[in-house]
C-alpha atoms as a PDB file:
ATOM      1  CA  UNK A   1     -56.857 -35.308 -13.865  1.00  0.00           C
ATOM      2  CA  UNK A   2     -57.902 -35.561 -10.336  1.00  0.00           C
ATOM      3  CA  UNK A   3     -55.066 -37.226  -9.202  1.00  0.00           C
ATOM      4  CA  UNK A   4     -53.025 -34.814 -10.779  1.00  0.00           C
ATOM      5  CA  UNK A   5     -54.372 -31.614  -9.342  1.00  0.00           C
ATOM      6  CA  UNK A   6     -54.317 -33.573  -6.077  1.00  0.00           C
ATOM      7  CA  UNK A   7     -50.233 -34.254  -6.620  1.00  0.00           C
ATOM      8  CA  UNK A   8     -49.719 -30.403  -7.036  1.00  0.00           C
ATOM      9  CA  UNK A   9     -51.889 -29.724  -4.041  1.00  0.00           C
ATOM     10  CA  UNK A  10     -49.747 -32.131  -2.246  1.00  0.00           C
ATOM     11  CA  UNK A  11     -46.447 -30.787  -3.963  1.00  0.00           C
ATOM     12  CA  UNK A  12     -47.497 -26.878  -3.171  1.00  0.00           C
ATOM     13  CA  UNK A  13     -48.513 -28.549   0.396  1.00  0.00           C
ATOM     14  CA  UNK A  14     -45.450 -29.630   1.148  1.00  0.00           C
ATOM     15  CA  UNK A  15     -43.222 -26.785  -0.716  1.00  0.00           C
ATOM     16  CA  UNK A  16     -45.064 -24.571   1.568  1.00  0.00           C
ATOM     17  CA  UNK A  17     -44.027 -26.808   4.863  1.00  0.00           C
ATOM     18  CA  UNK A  18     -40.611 -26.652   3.980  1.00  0.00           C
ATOM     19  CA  UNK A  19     -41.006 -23.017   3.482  1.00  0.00           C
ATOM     20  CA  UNK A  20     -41.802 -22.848   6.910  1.00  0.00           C
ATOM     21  CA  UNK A  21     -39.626 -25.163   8.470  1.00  0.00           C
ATOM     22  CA  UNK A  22     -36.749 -23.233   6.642  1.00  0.00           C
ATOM     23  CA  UNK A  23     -38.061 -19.982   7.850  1.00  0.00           C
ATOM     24  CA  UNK A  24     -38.341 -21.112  11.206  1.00  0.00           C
ATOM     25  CA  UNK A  25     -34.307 -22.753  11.221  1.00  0.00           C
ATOM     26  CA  UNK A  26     -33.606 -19.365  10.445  1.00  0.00           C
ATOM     27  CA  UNK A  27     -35.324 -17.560  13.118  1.00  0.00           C
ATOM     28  CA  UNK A  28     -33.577 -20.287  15.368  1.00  0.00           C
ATOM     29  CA  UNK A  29     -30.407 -19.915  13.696  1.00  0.00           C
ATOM     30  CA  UNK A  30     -30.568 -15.783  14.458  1.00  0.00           C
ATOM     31  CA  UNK A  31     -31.509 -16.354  18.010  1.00  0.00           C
ATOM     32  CA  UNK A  32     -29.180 -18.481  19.041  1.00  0.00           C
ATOM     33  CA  UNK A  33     -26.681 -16.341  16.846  1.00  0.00           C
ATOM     34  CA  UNK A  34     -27.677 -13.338  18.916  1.00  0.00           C
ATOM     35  CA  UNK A  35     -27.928 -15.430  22.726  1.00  0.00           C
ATOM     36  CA  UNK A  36     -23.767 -16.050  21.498  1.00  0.00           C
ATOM     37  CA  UNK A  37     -23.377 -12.780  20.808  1.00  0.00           C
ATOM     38  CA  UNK A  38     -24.617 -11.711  23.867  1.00  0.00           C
ATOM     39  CA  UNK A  39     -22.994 -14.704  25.860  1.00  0.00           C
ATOM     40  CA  UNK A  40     -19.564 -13.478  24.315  1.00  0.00           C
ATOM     41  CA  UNK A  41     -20.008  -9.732  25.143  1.00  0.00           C
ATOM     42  CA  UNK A  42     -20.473 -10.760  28.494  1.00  0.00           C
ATOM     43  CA  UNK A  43     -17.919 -13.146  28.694  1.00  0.00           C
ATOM     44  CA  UNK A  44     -15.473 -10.326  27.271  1.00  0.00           C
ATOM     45  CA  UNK A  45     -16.623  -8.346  29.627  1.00  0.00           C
ATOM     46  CA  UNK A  46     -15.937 -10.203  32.570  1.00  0.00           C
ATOM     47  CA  UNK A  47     -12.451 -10.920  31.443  1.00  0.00           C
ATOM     48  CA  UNK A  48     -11.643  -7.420  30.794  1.00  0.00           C
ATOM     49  CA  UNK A  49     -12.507  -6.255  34.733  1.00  0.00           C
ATOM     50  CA  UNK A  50     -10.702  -9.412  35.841  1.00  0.00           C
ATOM     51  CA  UNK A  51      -7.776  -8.601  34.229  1.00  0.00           C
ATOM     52  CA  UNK A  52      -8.209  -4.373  34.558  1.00  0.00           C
ATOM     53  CA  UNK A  53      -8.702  -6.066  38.741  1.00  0.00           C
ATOM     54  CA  UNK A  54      -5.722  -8.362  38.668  1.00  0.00           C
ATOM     55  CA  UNK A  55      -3.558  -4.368  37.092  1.00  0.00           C
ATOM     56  CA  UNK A  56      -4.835  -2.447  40.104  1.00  0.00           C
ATOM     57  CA  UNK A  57      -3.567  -4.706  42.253  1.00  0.00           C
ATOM     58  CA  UNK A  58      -0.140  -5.226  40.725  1.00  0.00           C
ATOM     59  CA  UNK A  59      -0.276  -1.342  40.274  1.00  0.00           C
ATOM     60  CA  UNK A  60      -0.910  -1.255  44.015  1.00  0.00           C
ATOM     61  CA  UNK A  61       1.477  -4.143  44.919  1.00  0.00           C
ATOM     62  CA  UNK A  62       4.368  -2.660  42.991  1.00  0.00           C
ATOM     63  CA  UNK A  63       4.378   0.810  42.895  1.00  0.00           C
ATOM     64  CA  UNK A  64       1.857   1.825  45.778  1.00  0.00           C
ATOM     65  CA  UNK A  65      -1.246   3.828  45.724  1.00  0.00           C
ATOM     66  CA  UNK A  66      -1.539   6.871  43.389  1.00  0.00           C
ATOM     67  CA  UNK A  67      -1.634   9.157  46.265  1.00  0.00           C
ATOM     68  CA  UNK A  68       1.451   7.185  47.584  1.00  0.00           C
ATOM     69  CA  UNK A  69       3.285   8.134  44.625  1.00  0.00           C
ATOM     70  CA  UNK A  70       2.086  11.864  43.980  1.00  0.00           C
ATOM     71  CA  UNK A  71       3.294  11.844  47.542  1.00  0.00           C
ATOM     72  CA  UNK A  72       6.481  11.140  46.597  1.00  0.00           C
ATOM     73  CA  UNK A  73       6.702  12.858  43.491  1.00  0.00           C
ATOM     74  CA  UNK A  74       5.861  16.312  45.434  1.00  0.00           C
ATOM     75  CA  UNK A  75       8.865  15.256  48.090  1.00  0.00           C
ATOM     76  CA  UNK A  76      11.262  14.937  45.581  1.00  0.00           C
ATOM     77  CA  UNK A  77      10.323  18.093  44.082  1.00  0.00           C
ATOM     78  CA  UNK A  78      10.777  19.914  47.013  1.00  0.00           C
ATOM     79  CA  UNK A  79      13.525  18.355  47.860  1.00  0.00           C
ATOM     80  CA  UNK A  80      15.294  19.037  44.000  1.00  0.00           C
ATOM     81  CA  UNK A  81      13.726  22.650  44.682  1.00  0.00           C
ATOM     82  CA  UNK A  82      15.576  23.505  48.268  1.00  0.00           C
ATOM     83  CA  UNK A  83      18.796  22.089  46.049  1.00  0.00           C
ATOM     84  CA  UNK A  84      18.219  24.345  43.212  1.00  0.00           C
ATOM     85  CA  UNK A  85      17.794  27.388  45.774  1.00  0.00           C
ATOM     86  CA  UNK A  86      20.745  26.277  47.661  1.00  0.00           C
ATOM     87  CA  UNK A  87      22.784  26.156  44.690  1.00  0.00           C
ATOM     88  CA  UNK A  88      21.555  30.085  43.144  1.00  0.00           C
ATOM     89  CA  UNK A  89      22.555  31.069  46.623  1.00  0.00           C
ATOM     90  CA  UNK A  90      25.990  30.178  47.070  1.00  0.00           C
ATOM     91  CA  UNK A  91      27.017  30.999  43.280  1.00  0.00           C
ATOM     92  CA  UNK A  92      25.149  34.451  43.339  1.00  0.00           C
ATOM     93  CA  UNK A  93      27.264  36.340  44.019  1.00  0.00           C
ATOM     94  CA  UNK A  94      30.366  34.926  42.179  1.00  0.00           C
ATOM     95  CA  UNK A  95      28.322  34.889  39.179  1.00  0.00           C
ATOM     96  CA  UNK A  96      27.029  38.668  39.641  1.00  0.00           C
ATOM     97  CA  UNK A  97      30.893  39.893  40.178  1.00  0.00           C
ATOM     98  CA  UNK A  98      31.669  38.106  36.972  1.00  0.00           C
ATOM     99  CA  UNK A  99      28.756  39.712  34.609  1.00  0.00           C
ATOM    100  CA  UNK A 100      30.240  42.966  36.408  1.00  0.00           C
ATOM    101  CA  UNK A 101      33.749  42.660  35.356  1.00  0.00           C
ATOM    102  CA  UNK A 102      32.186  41.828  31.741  1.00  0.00           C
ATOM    103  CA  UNK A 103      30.466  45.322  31.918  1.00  0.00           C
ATOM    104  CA  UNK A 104      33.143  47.696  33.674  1.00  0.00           C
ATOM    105  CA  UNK A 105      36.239  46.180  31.490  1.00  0.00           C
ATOM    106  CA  UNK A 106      35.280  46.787  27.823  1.00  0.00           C
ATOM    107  CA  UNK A 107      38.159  47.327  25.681  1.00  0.00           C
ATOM    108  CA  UNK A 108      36.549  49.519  22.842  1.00  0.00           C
ATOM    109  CA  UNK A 109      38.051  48.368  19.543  1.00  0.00           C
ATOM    110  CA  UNK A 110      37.557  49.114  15.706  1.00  0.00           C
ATOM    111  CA  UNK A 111      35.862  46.259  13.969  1.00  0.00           C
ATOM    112  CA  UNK A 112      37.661  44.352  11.963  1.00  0.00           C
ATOM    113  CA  UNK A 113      35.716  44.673   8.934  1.00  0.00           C
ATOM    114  CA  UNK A 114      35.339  48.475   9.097  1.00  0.00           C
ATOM    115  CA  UNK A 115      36.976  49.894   6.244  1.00  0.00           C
ATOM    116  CA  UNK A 116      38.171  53.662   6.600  1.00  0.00           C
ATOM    117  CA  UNK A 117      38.912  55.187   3.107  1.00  0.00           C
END
């Protein structure tokens, strides 16, 4: 009976060490889970502003700085602008005469579905 009780002791003994040695593979297995998480994250991260680097400069290479190109877009306003203005001014006045013939010759004229009974 001794050696019985003695077996179990042993058996819960070594139930409980594996208890523990599986609780303690997990803990190891969710830190080193979470040390690749956090290796990834940075590793993403370091990609990401090497490549958002690598844009500015191909921005920069190929279509200049951004205040090299508001620069330009505000020239080529101006410039469309003094085109616009140059236009309105030499077709004013032909434009105004024609509105005015369109106002001083009216031809007044029945409609053609009035009906007089």
């Amino acid at each position: 009976m001794a050696s019985q009780t003695q077996g179990i002791q042993q058996l819960l003994a070594a139930e409980k060490k594996a208890a523990e040695k599986v609780a303690e593979a997990r803990k190891r297995k969710a830190r080193r889970l979470k040390q690749a998480k956090d290796e990834a994250t940075e590793e993403i991260e370091k990609f990401r502003q090497e490549r958002e680097r690598a844009f500015k400069e191909f921005e920069a290479k190929h279509m200049g700085s951004r205040e090299g190109v508001a620069a330009k877009i505000d020239a080529d306003t101006r410039v469309k602008l003094a085109d616009m203005e140059r236009a309105i001014q030499t077709r004013k006045e032909p434009v105004i005469q024609e509105i005015l013939q369109y106002v001083y010759n009216i031809s007044p004229e029945v409609h053609k579905n009035y009906n007089h009974k």
